[in-house]
Protein backbone atom coordinates (compact mmCIF):
# COMPACT_ATOMS: atom_id res chain seq x y z
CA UNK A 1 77.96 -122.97 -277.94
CA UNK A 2 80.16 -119.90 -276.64
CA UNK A 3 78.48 -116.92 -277.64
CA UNK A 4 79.89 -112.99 -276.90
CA UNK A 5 78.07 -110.02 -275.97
CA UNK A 6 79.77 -106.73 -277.62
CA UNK A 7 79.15 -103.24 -278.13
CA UNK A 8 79.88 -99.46 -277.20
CA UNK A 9 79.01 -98.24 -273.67
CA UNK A 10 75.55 -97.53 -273.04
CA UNK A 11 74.37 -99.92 -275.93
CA UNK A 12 72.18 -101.90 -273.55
CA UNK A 13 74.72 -105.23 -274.35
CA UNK A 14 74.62 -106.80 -270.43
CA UNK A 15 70.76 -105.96 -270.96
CA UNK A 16 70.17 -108.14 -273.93
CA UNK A 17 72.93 -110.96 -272.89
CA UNK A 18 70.54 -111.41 -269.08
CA UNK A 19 67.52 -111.30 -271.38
CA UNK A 20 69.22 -113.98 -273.24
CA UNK A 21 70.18 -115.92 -270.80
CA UNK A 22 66.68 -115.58 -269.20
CA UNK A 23 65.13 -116.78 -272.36
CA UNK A 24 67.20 -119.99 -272.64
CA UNK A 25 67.21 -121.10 -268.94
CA UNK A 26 63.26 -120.17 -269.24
CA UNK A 27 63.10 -123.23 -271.98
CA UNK A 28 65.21 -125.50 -269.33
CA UNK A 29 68.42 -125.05 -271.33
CA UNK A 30 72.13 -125.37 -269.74
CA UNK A 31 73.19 -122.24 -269.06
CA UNK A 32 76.71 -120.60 -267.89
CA UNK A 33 76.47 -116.83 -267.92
CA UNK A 34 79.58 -115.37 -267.43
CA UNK A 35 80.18 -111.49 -266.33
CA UNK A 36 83.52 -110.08 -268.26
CA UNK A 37 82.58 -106.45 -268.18
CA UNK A 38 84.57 -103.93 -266.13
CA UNK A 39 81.35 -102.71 -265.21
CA UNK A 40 79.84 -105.88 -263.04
CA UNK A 41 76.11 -105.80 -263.41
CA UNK A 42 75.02 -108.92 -264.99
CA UNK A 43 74.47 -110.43 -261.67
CA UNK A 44 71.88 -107.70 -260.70
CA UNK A 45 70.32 -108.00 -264.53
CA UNK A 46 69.73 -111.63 -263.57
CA UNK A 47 67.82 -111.15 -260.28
CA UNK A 48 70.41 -110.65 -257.44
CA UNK A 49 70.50 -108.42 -255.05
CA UNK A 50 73.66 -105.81 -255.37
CA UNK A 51 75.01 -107.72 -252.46
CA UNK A 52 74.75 -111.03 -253.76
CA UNK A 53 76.11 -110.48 -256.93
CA UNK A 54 78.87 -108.70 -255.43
CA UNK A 55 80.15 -111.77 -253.44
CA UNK A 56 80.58 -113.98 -256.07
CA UNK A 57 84.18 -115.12 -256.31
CA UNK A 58 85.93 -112.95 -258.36
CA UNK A 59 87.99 -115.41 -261.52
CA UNK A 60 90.35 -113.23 -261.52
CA UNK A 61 91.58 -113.69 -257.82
CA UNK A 62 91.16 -117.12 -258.76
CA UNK A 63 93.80 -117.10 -261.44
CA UNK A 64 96.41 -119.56 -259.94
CA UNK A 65 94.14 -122.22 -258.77
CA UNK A 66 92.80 -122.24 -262.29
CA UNK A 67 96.09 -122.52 -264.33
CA UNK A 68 96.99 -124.98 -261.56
CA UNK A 69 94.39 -126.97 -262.28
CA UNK A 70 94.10 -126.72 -266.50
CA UNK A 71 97.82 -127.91 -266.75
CA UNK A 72 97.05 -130.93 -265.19
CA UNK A 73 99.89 -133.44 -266.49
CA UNK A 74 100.58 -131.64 -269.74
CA UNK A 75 104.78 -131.81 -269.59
CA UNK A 76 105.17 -129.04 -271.42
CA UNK A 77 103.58 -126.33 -268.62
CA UNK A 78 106.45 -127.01 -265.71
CA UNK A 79 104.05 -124.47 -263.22
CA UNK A 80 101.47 -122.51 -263.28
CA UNK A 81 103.99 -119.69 -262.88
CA UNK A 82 104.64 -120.48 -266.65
CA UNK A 83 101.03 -120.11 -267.87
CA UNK A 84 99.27 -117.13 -269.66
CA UNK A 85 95.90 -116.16 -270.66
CA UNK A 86 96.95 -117.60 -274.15
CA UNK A 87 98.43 -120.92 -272.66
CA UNK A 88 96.04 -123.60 -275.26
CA UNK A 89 95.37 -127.28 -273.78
CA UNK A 90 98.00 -129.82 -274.65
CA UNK A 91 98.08 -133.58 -274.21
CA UNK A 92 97.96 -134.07 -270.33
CA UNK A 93 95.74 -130.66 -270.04
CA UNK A 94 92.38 -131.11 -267.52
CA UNK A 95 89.89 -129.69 -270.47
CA UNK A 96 86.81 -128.65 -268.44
CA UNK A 97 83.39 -130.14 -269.02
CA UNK A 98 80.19 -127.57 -269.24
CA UNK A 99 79.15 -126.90 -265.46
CA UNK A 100 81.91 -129.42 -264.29
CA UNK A 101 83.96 -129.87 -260.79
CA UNK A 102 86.30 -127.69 -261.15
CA UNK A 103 87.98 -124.54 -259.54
CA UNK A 104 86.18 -122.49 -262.22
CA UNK A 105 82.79 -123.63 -261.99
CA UNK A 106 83.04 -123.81 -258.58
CA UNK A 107 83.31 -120.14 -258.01
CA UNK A 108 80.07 -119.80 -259.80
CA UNK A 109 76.64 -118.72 -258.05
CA UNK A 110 73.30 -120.56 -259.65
CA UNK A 111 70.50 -118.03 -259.85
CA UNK A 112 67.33 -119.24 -262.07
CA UNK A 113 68.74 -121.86 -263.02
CA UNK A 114 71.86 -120.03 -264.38
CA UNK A 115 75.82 -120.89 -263.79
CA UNK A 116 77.07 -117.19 -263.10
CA UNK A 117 80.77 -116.80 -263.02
CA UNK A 118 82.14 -113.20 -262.73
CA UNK A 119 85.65 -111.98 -263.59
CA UNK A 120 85.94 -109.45 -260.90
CA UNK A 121 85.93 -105.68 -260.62
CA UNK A 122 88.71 -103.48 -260.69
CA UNK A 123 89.97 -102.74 -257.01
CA UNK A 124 91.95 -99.78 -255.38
CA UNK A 125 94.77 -102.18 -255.77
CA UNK A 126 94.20 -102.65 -259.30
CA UNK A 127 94.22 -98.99 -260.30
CA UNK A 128 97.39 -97.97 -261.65
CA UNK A 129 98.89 -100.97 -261.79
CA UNK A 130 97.30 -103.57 -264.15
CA UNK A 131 94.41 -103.49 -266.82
CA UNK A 132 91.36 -105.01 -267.13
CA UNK A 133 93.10 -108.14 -269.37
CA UNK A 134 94.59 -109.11 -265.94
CA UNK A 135 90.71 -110.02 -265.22
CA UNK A 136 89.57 -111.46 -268.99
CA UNK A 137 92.79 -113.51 -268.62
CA UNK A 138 91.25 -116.13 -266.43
CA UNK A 139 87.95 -116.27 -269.19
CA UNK A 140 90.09 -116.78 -271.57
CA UNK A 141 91.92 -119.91 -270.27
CA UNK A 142 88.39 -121.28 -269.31
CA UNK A 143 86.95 -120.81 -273.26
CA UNK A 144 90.39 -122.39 -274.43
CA UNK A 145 89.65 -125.17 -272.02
CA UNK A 146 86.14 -126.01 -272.22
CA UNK A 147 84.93 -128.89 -274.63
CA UNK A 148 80.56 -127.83 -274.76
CA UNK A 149 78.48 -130.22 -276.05
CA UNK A 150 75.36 -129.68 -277.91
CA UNK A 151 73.05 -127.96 -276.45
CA UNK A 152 75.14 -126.14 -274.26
CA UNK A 153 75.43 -121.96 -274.14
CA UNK A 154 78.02 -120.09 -272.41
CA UNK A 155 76.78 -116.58 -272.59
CA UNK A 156 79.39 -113.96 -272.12
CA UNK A 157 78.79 -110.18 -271.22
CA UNK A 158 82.35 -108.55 -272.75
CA UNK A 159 83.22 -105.12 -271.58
CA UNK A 160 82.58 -102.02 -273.84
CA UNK A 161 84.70 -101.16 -276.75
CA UNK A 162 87.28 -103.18 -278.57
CA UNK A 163 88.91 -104.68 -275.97
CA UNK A 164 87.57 -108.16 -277.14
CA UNK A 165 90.31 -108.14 -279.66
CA UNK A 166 92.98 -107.09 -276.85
CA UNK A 167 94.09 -110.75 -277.47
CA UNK A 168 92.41 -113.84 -279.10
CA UNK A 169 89.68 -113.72 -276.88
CA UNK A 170 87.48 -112.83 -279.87
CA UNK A 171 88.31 -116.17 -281.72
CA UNK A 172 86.85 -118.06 -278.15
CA UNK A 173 83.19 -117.66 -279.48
CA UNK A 174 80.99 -119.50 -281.95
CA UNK A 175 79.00 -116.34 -282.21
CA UNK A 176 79.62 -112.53 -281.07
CA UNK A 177 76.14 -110.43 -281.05
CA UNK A 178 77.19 -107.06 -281.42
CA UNK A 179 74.44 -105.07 -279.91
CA UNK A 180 73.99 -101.55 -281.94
CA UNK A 181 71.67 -98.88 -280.90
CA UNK A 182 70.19 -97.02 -284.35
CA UNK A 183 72.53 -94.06 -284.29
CA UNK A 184 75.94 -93.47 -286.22
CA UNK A 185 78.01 -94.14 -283.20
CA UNK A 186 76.01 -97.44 -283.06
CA UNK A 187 77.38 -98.54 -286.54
CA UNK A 188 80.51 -97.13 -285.94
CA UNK A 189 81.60 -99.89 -283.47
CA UNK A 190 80.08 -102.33 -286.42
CA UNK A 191 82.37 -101.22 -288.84
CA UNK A 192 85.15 -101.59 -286.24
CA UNK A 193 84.20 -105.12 -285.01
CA UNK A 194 83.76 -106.41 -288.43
CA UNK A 195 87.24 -104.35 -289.74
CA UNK A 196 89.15 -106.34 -286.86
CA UNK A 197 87.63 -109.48 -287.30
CA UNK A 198 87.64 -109.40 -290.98
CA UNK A 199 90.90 -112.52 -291.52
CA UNK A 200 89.81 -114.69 -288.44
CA UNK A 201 85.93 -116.27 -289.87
CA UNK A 202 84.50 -114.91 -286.97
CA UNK A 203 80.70 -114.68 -286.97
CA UNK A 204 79.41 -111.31 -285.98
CA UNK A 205 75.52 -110.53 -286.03
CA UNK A 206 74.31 -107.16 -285.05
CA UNK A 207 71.09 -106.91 -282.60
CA UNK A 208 69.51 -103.48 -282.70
CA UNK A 209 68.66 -102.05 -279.49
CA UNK A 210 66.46 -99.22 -278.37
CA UNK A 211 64.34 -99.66 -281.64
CA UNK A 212 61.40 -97.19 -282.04
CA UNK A 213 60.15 -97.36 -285.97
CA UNK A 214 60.47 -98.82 -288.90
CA UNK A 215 62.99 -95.69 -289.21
CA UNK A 216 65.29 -97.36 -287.04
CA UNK A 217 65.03 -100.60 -288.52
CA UNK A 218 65.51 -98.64 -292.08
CA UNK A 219 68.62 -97.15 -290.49
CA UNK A 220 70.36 -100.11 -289.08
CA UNK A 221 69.98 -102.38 -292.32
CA UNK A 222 71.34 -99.62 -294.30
CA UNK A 223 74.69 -99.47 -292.41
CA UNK A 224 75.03 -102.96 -291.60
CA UNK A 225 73.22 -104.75 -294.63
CA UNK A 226 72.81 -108.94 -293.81
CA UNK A 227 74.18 -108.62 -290.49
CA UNK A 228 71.32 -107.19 -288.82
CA UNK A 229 69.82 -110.69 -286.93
CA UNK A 230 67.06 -109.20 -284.80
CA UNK A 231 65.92 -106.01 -282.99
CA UNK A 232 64.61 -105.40 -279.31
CA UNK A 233 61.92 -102.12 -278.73
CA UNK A 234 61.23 -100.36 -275.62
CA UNK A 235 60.16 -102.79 -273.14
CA UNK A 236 57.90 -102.21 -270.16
CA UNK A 237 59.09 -105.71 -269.01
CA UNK A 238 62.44 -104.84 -268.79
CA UNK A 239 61.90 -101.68 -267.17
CA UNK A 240 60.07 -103.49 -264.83
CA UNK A 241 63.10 -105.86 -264.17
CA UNK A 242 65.51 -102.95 -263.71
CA UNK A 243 63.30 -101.71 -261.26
CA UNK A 244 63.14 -104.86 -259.42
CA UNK A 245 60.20 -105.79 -260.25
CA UNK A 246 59.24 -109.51 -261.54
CA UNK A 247 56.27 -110.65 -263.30
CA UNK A 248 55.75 -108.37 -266.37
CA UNK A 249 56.11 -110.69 -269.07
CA UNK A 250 58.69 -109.66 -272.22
CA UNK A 251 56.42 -108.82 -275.57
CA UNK A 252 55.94 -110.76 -278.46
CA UNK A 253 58.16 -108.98 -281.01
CA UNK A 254 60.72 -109.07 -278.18
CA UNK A 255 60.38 -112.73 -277.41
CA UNK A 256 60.43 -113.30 -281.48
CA UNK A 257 64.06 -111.67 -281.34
CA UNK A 258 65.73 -113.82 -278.87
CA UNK A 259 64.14 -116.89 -280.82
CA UNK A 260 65.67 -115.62 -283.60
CA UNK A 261 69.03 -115.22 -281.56
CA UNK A 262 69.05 -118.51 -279.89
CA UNK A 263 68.32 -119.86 -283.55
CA UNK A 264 71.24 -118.22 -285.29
CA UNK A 265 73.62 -119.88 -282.54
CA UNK A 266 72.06 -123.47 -282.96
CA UNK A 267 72.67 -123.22 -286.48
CA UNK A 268 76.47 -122.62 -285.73
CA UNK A 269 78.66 -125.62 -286.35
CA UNK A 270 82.02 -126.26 -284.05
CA UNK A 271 84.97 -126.56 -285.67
CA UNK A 272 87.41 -127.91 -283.37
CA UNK A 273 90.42 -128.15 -285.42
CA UNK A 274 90.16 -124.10 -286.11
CA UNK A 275 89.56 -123.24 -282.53
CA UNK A 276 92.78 -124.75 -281.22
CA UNK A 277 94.95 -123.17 -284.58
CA UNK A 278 93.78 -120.21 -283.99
CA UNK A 279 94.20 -120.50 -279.85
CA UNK A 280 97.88 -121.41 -280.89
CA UNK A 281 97.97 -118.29 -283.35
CA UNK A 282 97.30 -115.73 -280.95
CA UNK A 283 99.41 -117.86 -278.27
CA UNK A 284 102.31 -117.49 -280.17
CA UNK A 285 102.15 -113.78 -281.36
CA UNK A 286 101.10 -112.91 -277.51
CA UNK A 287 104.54 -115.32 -276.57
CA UNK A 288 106.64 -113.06 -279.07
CA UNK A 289 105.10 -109.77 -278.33
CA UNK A 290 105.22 -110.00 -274.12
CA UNK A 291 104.74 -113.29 -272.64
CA UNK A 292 108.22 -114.40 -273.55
CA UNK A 293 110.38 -111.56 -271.75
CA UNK A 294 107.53 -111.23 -268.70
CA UNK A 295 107.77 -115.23 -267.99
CA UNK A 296 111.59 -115.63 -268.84
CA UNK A 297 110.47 -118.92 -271.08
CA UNK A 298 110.13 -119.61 -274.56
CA UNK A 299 106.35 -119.94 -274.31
CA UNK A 300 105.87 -121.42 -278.10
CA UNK A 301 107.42 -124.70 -276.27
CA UNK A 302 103.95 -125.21 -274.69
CA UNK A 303 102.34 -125.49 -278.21
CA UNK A 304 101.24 -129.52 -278.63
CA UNK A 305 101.23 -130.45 -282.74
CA UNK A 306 99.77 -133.60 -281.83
CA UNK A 307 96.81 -132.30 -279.50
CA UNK A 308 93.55 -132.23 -280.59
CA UNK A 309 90.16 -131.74 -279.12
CA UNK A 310 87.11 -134.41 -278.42
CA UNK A 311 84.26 -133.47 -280.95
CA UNK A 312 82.51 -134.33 -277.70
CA UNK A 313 83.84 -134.65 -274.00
CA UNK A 314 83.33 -137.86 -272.44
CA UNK A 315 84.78 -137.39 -269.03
């Protein structure tokens, strides 16, 4: 399953996605974690050192290698000049298996038991010049690419805002947790996510964060009715962890919410044939809008009718 971390600034989202990731590699499940957030801190959130996590080859720098490598045979990708962060897998495509040998996963650092891949920060080069999306870019090829198989999790820590929906990134997950502190500008970026989102059956669950009382609790349901999965209270254990500090163990109610979590994405069923239409969707209104006058191609050529993805990958 391919499940997205979202929410404002200062929400506490690249907080909940390492506890989340803690609490499935903790039960000996598969994990790939994977740090899109301008702000790169899910490496330190996970246990490394600043100067660990800030060695981990960057995806984006990686960009060229990757595309080289996802177009494979596929005739209808010429170079991976010709490839953008929309390009979806066509016959002769190298689809990537979970935690596979390949330029992507290969860039990845294991800590606890975790895949971690990282996008990149923004450099001096970078500022300017590009945007972020010249980062997520190399994410998104990797989701459009990736058969998982049951039991799987790719946990993704998205960068603040709505810059999800930049592209059809947002379409890449089975789930999206949309973490919401208990305020009105908490909500607010609810009624955004779920606005955007509305045409595209795109599963959204909020997870309150920062909850005191039953106030809070009150509060959230009110603004975001059926949609509120779970909520995490002040934690001694994580303080402890963003301290540095191991050991402290999480507390019950907390450790009931990320059941709860890793519950509502098991009960998420893949739908294969959607995930590739609406890959070719956003491929072909990105192709129209951009991609066609910054490659020089017609970049709807690359769209395969007859394609279709493995319900599971074999190899």
């Amino acid at each position: 399953m391919k499940v997205a971390f979202v929410g404002k600034g200062g929400s506490g989202k690249t907080t909940l996605s390492s506890l989340f990731v803690r609490h499935l590699a903790g039960r000996g499940l598969p994990v790939v974690a994977v740090d899109a957030d301008i702000n790169q801190h899910l490496g330190v959130a996970l246990g490394l050192d600043e100067g660990r996590a800030a060695k981990i080859p960057a995806l984006g720098d990686r960009l060229h290698e990757i595309k080289e490598h996802l177009r494979g045979d596929n005739p209808r990708i010429p170079s991976a000049d010709a490839m953008v962060k929309t390009t979806p897998p066509g016959r002769g495509s190298r689809l990537l298996r979970f935690r596979g040998d390949d330029p992507v996963h290969e860039a990845g650092q294991e800590v606890g038991g975790v895949t971690l891949l990282a996008t990149g920060q923004f450099t001096d080069d970078d500022l300017g010049v590009a945007c972020y999306h010249s980062k997520t870019g190399a994410v998104e090829l990797y989701l459009n690419h990736l058969v998982d198989g049951p039991g799987e999790y790719v946990v993704v820590d998205m960068t603040a805002g709505a810059d999800t929906f930049a592209s059809g990134l947002f379409t890449r997950f089975d789930l999206m947790f949309l973490v919401a502190e208990p305020t009105r500008k908490g909500v607010a970026v609810y009624r955004q996510y779920t606005e955007y989102a509305r045409d595209y059956d795109v599963a959204i669950r909020v997870v309150g964060n920062k909850v005191q009382t039953d106030d809070d609790v009150a509060f959230l349901r009110a603004h975001v009715g059926d949609d509120l999965l779970a909520w995490l209270g002040q934690s001694a254990a994580v303080r402890a962890l963003e301290q540095g500090r191991d050991g402290v163990e999480l507390e019950e109610n907390n450790v009931v919410a990320l059941d709860r979590m890793r519950a509502e994405v098991d009960a998420r069923v893949k739908d294969w044939d959607k995930y590739q239409r609406q890959a070719v969707e956003f491929h072909v209104r990105n192709a129209r809008r951009w991609a066609n006058a910054a490659t020089g191609r017609d970049l709807e050529e690359q769209i395969d009718p007859e394609f279709r993805f493995p319900a599971v990958y074999s190899g």
